[in-house]
Protein backbone atom coordinates (compact mmCIF):
# COMPACT_ATOMS: atom_id res chain seq x y z
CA UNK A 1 22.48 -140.32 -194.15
CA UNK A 2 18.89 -139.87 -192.77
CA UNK A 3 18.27 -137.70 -190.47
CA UNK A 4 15.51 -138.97 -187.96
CA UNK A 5 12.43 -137.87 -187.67
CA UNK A 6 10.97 -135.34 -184.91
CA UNK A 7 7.95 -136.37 -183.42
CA UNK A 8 6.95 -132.21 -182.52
CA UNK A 9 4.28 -133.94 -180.58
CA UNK A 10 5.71 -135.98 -178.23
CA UNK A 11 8.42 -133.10 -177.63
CA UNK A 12 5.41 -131.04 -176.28
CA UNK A 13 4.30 -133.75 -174.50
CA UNK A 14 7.40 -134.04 -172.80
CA UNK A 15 8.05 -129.86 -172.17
CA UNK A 16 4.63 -130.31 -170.22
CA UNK A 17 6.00 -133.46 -168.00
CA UNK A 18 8.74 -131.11 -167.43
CA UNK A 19 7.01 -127.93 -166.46
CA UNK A 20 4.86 -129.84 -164.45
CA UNK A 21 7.50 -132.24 -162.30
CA UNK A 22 8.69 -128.52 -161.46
CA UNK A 23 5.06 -127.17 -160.15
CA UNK A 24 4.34 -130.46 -158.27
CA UNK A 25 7.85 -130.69 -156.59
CA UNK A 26 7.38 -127.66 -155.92
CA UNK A 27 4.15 -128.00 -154.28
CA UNK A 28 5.20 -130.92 -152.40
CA UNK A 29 8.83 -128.77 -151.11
CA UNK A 30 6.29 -126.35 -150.00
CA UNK A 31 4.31 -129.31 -148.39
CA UNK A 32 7.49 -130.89 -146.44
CA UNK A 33 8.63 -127.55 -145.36
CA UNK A 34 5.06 -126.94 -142.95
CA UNK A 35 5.48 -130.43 -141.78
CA UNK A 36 9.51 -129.51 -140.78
CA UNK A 37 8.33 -126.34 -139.42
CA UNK A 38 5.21 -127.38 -137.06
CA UNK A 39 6.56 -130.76 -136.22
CA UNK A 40 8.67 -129.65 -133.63
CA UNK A 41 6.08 -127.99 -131.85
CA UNK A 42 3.45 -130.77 -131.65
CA UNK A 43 6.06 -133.09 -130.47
CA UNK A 44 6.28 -130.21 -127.49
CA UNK A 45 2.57 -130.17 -127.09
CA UNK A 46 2.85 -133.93 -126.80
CA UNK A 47 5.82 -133.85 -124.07
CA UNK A 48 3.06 -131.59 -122.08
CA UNK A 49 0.16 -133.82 -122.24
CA UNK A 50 2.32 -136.85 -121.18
CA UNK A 51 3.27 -134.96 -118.56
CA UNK A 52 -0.10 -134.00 -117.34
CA UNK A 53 -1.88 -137.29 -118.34
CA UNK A 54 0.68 -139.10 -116.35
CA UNK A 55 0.14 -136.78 -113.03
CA UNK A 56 -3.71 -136.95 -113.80
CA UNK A 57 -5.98 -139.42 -114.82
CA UNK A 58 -3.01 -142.33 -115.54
CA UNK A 59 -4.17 -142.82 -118.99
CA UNK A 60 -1.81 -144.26 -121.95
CA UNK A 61 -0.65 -143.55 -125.89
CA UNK A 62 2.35 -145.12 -127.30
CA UNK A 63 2.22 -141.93 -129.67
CA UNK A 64 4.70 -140.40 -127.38
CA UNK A 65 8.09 -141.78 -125.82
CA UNK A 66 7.52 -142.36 -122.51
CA UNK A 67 7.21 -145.52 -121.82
CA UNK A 68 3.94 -147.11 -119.47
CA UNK A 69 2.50 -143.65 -120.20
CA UNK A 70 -0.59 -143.70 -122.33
CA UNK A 71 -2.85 -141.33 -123.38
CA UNK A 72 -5.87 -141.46 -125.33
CA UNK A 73 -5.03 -141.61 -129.01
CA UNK A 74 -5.77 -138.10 -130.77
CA UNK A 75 -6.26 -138.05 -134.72
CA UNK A 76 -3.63 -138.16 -137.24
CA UNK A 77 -1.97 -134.31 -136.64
CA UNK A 78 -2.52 -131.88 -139.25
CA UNK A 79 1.43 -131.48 -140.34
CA UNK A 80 2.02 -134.66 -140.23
CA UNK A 81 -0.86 -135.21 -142.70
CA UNK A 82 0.47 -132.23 -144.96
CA UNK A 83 4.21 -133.83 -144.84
CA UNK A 84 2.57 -137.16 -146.04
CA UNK A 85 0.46 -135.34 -148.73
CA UNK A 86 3.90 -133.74 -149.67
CA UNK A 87 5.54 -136.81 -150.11
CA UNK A 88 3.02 -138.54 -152.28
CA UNK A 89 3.44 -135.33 -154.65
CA UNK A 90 7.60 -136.36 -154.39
CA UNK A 91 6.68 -139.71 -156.28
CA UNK A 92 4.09 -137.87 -158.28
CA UNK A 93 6.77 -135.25 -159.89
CA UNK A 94 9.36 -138.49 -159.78
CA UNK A 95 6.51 -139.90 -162.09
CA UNK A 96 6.32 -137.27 -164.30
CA UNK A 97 10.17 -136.00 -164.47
CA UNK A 98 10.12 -140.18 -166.14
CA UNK A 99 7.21 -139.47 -168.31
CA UNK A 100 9.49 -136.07 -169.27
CA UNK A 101 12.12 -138.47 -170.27
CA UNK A 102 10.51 -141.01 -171.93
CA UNK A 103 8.78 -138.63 -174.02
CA UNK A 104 11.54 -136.91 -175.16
CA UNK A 105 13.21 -140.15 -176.54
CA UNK A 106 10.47 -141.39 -177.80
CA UNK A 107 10.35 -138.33 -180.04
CA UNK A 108 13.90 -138.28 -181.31
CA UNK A 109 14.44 -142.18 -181.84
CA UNK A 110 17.20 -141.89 -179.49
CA UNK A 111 18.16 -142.72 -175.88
CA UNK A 112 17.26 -139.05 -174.09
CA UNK A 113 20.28 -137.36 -172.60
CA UNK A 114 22.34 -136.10 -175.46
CA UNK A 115 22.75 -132.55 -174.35
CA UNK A 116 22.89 -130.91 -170.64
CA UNK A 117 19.24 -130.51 -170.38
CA UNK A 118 18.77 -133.87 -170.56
CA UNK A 119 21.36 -134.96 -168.61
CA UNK A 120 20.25 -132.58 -165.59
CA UNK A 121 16.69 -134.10 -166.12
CA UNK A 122 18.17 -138.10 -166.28
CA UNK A 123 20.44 -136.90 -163.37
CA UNK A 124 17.56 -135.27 -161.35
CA UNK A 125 15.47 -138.43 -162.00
CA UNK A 126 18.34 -140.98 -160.38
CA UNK A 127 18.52 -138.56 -157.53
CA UNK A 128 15.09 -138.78 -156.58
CA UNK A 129 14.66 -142.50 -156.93
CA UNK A 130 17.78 -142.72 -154.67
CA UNK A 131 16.47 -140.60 -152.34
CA UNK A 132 12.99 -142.70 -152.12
CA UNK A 133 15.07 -145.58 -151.37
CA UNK A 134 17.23 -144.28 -148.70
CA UNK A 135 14.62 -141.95 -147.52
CA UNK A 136 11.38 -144.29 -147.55
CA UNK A 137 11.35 -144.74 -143.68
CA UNK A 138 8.92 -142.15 -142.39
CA UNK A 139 11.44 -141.11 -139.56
CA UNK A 140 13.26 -139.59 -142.33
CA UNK A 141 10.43 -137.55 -144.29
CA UNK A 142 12.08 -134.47 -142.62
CA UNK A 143 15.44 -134.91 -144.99
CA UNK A 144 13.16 -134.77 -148.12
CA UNK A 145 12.95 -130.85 -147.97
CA UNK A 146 16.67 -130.34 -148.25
CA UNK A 147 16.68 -133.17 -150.81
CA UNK A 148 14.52 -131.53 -153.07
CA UNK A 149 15.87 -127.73 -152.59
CA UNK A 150 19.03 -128.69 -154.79
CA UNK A 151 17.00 -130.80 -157.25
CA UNK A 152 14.74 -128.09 -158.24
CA UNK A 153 17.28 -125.66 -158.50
CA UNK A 154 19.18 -128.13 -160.94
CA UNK A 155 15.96 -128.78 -162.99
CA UNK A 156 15.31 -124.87 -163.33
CA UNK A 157 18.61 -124.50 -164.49
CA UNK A 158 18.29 -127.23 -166.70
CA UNK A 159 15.32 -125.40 -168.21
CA UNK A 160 15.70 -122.41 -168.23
CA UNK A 161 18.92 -122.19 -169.50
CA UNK A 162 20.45 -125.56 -170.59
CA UNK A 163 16.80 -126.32 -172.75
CA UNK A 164 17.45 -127.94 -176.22
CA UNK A 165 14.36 -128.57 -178.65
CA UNK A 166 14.39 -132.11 -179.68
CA UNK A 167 16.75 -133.32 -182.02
CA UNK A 168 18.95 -136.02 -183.26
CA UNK A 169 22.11 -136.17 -181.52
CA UNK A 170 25.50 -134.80 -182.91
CA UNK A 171 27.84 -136.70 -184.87
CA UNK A 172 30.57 -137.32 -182.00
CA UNK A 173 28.01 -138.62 -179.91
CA UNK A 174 26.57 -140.97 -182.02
CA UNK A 175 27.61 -144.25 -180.44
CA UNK A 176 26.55 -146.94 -178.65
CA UNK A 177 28.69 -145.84 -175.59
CA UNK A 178 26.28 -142.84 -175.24
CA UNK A 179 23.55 -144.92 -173.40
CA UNK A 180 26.18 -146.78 -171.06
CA UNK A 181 28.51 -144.10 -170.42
CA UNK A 182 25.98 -141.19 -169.28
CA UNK A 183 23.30 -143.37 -167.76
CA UNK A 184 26.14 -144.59 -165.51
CA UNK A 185 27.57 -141.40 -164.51
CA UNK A 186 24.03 -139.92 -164.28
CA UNK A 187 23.43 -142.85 -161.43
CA UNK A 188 26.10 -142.20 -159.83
CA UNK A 189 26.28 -138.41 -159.44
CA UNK A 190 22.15 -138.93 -158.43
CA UNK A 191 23.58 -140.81 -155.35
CA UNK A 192 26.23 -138.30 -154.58
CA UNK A 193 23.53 -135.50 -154.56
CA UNK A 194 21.67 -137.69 -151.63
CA UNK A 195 24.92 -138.02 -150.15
CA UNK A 196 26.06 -135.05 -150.46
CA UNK A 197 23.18 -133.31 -148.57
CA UNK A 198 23.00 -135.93 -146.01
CA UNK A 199 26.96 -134.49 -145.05
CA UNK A 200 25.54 -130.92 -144.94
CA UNK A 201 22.69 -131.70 -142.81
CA UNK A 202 25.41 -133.90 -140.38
CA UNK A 203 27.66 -130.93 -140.05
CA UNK A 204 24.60 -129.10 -139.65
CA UNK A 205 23.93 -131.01 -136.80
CA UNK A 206 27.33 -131.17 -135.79
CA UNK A 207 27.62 -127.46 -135.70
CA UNK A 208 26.25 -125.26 -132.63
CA UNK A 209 22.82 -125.23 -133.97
CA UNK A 210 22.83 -129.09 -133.56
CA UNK A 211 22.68 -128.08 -129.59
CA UNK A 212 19.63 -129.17 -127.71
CA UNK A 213 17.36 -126.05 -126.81
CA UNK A 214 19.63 -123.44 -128.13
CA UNK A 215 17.21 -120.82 -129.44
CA UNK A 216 16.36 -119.45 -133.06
CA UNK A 217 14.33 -120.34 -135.75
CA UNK A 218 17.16 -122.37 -137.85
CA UNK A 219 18.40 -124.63 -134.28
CA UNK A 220 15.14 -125.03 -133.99
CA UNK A 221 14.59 -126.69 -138.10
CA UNK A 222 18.03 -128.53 -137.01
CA UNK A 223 16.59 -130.01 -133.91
CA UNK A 224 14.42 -131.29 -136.14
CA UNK A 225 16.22 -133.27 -138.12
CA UNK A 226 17.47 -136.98 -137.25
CA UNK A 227 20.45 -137.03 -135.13
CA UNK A 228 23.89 -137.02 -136.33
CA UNK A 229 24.87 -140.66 -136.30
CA UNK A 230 21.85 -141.14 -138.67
CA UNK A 231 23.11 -138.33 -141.16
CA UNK A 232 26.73 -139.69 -141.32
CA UNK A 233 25.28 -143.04 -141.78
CA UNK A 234 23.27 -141.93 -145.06
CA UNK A 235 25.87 -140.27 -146.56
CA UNK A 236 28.29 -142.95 -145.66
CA UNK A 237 26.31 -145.99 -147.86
CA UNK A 238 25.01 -143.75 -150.21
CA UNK A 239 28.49 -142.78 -150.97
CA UNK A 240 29.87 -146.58 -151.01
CA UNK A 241 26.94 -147.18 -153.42
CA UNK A 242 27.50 -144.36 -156.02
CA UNK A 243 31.45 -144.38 -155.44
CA UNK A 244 31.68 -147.40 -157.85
CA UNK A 245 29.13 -146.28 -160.47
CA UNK A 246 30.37 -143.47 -161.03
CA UNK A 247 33.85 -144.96 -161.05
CA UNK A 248 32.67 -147.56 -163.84
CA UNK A 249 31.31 -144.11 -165.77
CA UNK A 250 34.47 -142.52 -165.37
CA UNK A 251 36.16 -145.82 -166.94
CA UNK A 252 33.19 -146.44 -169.77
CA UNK A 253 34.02 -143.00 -170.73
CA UNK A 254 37.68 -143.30 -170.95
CA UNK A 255 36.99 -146.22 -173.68
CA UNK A 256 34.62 -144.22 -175.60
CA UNK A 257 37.09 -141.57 -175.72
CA UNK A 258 39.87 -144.23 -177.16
CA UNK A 259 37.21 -145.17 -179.41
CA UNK A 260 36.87 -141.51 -180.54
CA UNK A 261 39.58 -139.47 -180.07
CA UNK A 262 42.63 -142.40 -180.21
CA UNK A 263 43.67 -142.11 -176.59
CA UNK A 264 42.01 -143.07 -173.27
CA UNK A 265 43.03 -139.70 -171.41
CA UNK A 266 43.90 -136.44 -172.34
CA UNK A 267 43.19 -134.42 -169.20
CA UNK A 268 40.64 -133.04 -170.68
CA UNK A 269 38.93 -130.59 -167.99
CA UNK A 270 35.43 -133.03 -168.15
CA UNK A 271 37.41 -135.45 -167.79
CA UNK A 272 39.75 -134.38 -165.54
CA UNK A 273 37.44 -132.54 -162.75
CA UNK A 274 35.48 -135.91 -162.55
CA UNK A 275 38.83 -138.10 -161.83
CA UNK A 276 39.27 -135.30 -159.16
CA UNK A 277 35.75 -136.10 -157.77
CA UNK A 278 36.33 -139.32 -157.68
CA UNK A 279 39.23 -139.29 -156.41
CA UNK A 280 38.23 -137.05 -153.17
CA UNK A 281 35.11 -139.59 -152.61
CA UNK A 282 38.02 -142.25 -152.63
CA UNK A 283 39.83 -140.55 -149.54
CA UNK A 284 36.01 -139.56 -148.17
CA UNK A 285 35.41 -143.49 -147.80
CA UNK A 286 39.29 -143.84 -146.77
CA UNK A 287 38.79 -141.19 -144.20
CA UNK A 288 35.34 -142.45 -142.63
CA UNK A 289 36.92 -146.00 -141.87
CA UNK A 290 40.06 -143.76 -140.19
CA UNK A 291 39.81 -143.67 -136.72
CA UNK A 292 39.74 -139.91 -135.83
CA UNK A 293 38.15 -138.78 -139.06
CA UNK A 294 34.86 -140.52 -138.80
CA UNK A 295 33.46 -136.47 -137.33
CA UNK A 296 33.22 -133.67 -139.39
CA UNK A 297 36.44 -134.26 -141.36
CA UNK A 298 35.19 -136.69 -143.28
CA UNK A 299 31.98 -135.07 -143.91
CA UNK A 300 34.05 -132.08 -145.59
CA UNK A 301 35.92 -134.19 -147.60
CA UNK A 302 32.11 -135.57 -149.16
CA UNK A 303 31.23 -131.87 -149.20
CA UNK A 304 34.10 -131.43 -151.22
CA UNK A 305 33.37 -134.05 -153.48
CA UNK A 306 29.70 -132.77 -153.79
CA UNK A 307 30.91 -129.60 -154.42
CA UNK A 308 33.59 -130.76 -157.50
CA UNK A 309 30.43 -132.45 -158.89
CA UNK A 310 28.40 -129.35 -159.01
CA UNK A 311 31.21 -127.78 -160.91
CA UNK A 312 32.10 -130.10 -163.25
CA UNK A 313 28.54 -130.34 -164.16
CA UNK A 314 27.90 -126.78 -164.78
CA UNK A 315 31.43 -124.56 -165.17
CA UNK A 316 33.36 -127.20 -166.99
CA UNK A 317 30.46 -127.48 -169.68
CA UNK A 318 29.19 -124.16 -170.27
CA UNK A 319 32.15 -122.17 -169.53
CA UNK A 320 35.73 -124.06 -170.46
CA UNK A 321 36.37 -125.14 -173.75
CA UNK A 322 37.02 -128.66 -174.31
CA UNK A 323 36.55 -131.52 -176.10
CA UNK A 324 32.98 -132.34 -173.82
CA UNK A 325 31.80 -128.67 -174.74
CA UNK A 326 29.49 -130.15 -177.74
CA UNK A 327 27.22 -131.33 -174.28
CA UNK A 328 26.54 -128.40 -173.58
CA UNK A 329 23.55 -125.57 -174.81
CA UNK A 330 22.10 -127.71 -177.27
């Protein structure tokens, strides 16, 4: 049997893509974090010249939210200008963690996400589209921050420590369920991540820091943030979207593993751990329809979920021995 050719090129090509979708999102965290910072205090400034606009001279600006109150309207404000410039570097980095992709198969012959790196990058990827779908009101800029804190940790993990040079795929994963099975999952644990931190943000505001005007630097980033209802309502049809993709994965990789190994499930721990995530999304969606559990108890249980995602994604592959360990450290 052949084996396929490397195109060394393109596989620099697409190490560059990479390094550089880290330095732009980055850039653009960096970006989103001023705007989150300083936004809270120009919406105070506002509040104050409302207030003495309105006693004053009785002029209007449907900048602010009082209503029949208008005052004259001032330029575009400086962090709301860097949050916007922060953004556009999001889809920039989205554009290039692609390009980092496309490369990569391009240069094996292959469908690119045959090892962990890979699949952190293709994972990373659905994540951030996701996220610039549910996110791409500008009311919600604010959320982009804590959406991109967990990417770029999973994307320097994924590099530094999870990189494979390119090559052609191993034996056992030389089938067509490879492009169906981890492209699916990949979706669907993308939407969980969104999901996931729109829970953590809810309970955030949930918590006593959610209070209005209780002091300190982190009630003050949580004041910042949309209110509660919005939160749970993010990570509520993110979840409903996601929960049956990655379902479907789960399945799709149940048949591959018939096709494989002669049986459909052998509790492997892969295997296993993700039935368990899926399982406590089930009874997060069960729970948020449950009068009484629509508060922070059903937020855990998506925490929880999150959380079983994280660690089937690294522990299960890089430190238990199974039959899913050939995905790991290519």
């Amino acid at each position: 049997m052949n084996t396929p050719h490397i195109d060394i090129g393109l596989a620099r090509y697409s190490d560059l893509a990479f390094t550089s979708t880290i330095v732009v999102l980055v850039i653009a965290l960096l970006l989103l974090a001023v705007e989150l910072a300083y936004s809270g205090t120009r919406r105070a400034d506002a509040r104050e010249l409302v207030t003495a606009t309105s006693a004053g001279s009785g002029t209007v600006s449907t900048d602010v939210g009082t209503p029949g109150v208008v005052v004259d309207a001032p330029k575009r404000p400086a962090d709301e200008r860097i949050g916007r410039a922060g953004l556009a570097l999001v889809y920039v980095g989205t554009a290039m963690l692609l390009a980092c992709i496309v490369l990569r198969g391009l240069a094996t012959s292959r469908v690119p996400w045959g090892n962990m790196y890979e699949f952190i990058n293709l994972t990373c990827f659905c994540g951030l589209v996701a996220a610039a779908f549910t996110l791409r009101k500008p009311k919600f800029r604010a959320l982009w921050a804590f959406v991109l804190l967990p990417v770029l940790i999973l994307l320097a993990v994924s590099g530094k420590w999870l990189y494979s040079n390119a090559a052609p795929v191993m034996p056992a994963l030389q089938s067509y369920w490879l492009p169906i099975h981890v492209s699916v999952v990949s979706l669907g644990s993308g939407v969980f991540l969104v999901a996931g931190v729109a829970s953590m943000l809810f309970l955030a505001k949930m918590s006593p820091l959610g209070e209005p005007g209780r002091p300190g630097r982190l009630a003050a980033v949580v004041g910042r943030l949309p209110d509660a209802q919005t939160l749970d309502r993010i990570a509520y049809r993110t979840t409903i979207f996601g929960f049956p993709i990655f379902g479907f994965g789960v399945i799709f990789g149940a048949i591959w593993a018939e096709e494989a190994w002669g049986r459909y499930w052998g509790w492997d721990p892969k295997e296993t751990v993700a039935f368990i995530a899926w399982v406590v999304y089930a009874a997060y969606l069960h729970a948020r329809s449950t009068a009484g559990w629509r508060d922070r108890k059903a937020a855990w249980i998506n925490v929880v979920g999150f959380v079983a995602m994280v660690f089937n994604l690294f522990f299960i592959n890089l430190v238990v021995t199974g039959l899913h360990s050939y995905a790991g450290v290519g």
